[in-house]
N, C-alpha and C. Protein backbone atom coordinates (compact mmCIF):
# COMPACT_ATOMS: atom_id res chain seq x y z
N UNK A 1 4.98 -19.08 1.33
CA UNK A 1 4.55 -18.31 2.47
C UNK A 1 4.13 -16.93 1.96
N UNK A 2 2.95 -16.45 2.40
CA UNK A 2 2.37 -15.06 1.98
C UNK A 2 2.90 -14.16 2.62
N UNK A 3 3.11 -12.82 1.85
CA UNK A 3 3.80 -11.25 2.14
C UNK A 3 3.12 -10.55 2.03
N UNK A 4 2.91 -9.67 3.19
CA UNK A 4 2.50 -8.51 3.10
C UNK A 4 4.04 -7.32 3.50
N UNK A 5 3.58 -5.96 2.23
CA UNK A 5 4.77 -5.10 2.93
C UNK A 5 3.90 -3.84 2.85
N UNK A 6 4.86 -3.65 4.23
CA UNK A 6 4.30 -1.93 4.47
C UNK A 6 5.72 -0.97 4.79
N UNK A 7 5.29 -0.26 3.84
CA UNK A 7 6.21 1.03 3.35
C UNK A 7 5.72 2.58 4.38
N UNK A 8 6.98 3.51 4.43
CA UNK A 8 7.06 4.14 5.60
C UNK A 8 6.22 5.30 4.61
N UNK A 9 5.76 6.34 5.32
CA UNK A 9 5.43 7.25 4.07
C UNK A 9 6.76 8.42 4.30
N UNK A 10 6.52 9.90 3.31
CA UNK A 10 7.63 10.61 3.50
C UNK A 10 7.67 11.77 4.13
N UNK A 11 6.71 11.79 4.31
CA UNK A 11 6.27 13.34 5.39
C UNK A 11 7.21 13.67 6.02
N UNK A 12 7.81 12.71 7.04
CA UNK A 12 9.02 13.18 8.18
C UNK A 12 9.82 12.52 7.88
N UNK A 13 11.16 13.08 8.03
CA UNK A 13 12.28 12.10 7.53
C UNK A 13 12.59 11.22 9.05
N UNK A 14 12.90 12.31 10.16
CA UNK A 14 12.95 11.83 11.07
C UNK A 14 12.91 11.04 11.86
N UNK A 15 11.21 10.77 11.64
CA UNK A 15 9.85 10.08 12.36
C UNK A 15 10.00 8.99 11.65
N UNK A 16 10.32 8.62 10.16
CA UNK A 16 9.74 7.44 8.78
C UNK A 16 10.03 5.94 9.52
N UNK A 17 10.98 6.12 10.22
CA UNK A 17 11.69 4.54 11.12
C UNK A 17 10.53 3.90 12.00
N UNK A 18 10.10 5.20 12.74
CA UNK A 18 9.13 5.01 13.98
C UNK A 18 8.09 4.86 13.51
N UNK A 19 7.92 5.56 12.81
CA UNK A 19 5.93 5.02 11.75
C UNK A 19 6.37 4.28 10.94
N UNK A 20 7.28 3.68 10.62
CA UNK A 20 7.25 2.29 9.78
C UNK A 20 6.81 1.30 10.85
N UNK A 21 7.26 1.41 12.00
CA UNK A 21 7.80 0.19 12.61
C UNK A 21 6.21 -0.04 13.33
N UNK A 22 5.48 1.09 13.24
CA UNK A 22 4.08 1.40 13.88
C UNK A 22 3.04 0.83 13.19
N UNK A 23 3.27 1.06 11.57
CA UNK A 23 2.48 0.32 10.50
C UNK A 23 2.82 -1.20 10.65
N UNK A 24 4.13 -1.46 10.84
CA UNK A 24 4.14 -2.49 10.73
C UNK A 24 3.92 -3.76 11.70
N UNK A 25 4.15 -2.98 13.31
CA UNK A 25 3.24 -3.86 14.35
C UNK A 25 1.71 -4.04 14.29
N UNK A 26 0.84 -2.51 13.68
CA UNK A 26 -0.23 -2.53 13.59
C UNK A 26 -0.35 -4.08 12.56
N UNK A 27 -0.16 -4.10 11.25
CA UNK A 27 -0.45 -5.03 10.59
C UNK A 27 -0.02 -6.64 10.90
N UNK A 28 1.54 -6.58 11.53
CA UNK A 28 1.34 -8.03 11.77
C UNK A 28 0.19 -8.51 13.41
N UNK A 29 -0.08 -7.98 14.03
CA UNK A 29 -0.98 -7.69 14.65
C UNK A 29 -2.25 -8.38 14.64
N UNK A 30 -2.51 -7.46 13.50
CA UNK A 30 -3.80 -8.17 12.72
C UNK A 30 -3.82 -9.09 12.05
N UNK A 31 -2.57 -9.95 11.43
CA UNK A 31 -2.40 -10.92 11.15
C UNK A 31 -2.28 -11.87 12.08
N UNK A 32 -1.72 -11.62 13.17
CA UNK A 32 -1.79 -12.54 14.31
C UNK A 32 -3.28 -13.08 14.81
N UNK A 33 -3.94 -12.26 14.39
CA UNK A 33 -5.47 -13.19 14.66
C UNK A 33 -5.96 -13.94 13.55
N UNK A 34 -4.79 -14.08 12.63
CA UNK A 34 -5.78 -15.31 11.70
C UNK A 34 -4.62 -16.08 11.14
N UNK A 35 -3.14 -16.03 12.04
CA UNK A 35 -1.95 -17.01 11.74
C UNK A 35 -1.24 -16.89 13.08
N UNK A 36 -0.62 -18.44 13.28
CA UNK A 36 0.01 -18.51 14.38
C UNK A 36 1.56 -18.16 14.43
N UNK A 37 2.33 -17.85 13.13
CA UNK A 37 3.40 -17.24 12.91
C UNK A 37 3.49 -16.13 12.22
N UNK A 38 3.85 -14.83 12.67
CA UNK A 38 4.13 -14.04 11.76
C UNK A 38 5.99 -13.19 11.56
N UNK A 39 6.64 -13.21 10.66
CA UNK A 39 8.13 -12.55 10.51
C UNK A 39 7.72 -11.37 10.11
N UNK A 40 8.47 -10.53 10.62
CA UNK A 40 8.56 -8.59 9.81
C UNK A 40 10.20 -9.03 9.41
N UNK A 41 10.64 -8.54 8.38
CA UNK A 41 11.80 -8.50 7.98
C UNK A 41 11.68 -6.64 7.49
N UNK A 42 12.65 -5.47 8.53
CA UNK A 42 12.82 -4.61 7.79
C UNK A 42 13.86 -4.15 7.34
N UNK A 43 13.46 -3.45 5.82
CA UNK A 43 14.35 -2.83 5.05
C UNK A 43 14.61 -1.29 5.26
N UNK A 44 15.43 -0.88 4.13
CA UNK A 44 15.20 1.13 4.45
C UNK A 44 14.06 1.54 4.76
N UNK A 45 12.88 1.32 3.88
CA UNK A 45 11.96 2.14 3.80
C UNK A 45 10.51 1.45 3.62
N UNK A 46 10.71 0.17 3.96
CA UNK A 46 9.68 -0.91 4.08
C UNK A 46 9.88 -2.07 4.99
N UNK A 47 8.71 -2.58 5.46
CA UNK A 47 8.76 -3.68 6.10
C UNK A 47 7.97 -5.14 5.20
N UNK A 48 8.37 -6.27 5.29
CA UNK A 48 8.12 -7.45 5.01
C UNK A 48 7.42 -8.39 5.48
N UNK A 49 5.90 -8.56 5.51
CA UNK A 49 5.57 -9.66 6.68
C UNK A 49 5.32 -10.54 6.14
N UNK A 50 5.64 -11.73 7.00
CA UNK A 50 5.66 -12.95 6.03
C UNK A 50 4.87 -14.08 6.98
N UNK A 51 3.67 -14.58 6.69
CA UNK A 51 3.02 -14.86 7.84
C UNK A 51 2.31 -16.09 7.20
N UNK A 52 1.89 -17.56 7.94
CA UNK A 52 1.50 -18.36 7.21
C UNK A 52 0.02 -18.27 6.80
N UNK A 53 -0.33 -19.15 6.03
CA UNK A 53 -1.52 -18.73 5.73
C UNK A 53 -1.87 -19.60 3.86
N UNK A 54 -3.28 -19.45 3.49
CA UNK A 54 -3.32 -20.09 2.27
C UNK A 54 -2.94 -19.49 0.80
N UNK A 55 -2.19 -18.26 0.94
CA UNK A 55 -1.20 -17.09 -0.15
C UNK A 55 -2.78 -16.61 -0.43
N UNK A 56 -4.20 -16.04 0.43
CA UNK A 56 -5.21 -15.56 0.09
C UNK A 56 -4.50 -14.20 0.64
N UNK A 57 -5.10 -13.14 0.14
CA UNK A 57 -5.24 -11.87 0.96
C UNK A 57 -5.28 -11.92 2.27
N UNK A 58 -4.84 -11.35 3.39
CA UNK A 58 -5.69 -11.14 4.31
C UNK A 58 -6.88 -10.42 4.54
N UNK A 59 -7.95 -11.32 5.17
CA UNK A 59 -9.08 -10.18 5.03
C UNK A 59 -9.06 -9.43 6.63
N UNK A 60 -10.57 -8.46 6.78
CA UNK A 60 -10.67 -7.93 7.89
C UNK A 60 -10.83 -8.72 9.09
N UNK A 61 -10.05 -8.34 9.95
CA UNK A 61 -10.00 -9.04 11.59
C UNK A 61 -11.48 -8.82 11.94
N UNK A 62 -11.92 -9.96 12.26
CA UNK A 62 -13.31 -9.79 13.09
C UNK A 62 -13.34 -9.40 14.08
N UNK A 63 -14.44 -8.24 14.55
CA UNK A 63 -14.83 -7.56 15.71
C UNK A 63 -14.92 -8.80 16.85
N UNK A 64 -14.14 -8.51 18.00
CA UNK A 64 -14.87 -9.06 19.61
C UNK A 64 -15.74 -8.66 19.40
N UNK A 65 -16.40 -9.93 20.72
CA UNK A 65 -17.85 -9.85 20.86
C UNK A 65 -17.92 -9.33 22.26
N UNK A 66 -17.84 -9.06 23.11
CA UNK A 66 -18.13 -8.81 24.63
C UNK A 66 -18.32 -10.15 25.18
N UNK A 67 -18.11 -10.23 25.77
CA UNK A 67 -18.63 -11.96 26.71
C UNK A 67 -19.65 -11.43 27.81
């Protein structure tokens, strides 16, 4: 199963939980449009997504079209 992780940055110590957790909805997100399961597993200072798929990269989410 393919991983992606996204790490908090360090700017705010405060804030690092809440913008982790922001990076890390943003991205499984976008994985959700090209897998029908995705897990976040988080750690201190990173998150884990583990989402199915062929262990390729994920590439860019394709633009809607308008209907």
């Amino acid at each position: 199963m393919p991983v992606v992780t996204v790490r908090a940055g360090n700017k705010q110590r405060s804030g690092e939980f809440d913008a982790l957790v922001r990076k890390a909805t943003e991205k499984a997100s976008d994985l959700l449009e090209q897998s029908d399961r995705v897990l976040v597993v988080y750690g201190k200072s990173s998150a884990s997504i583990y989402y199915e798929g062929d262990g390729a990269p994920p590439g860019p989410v394709p633009a809607a079209r308008p209907s």
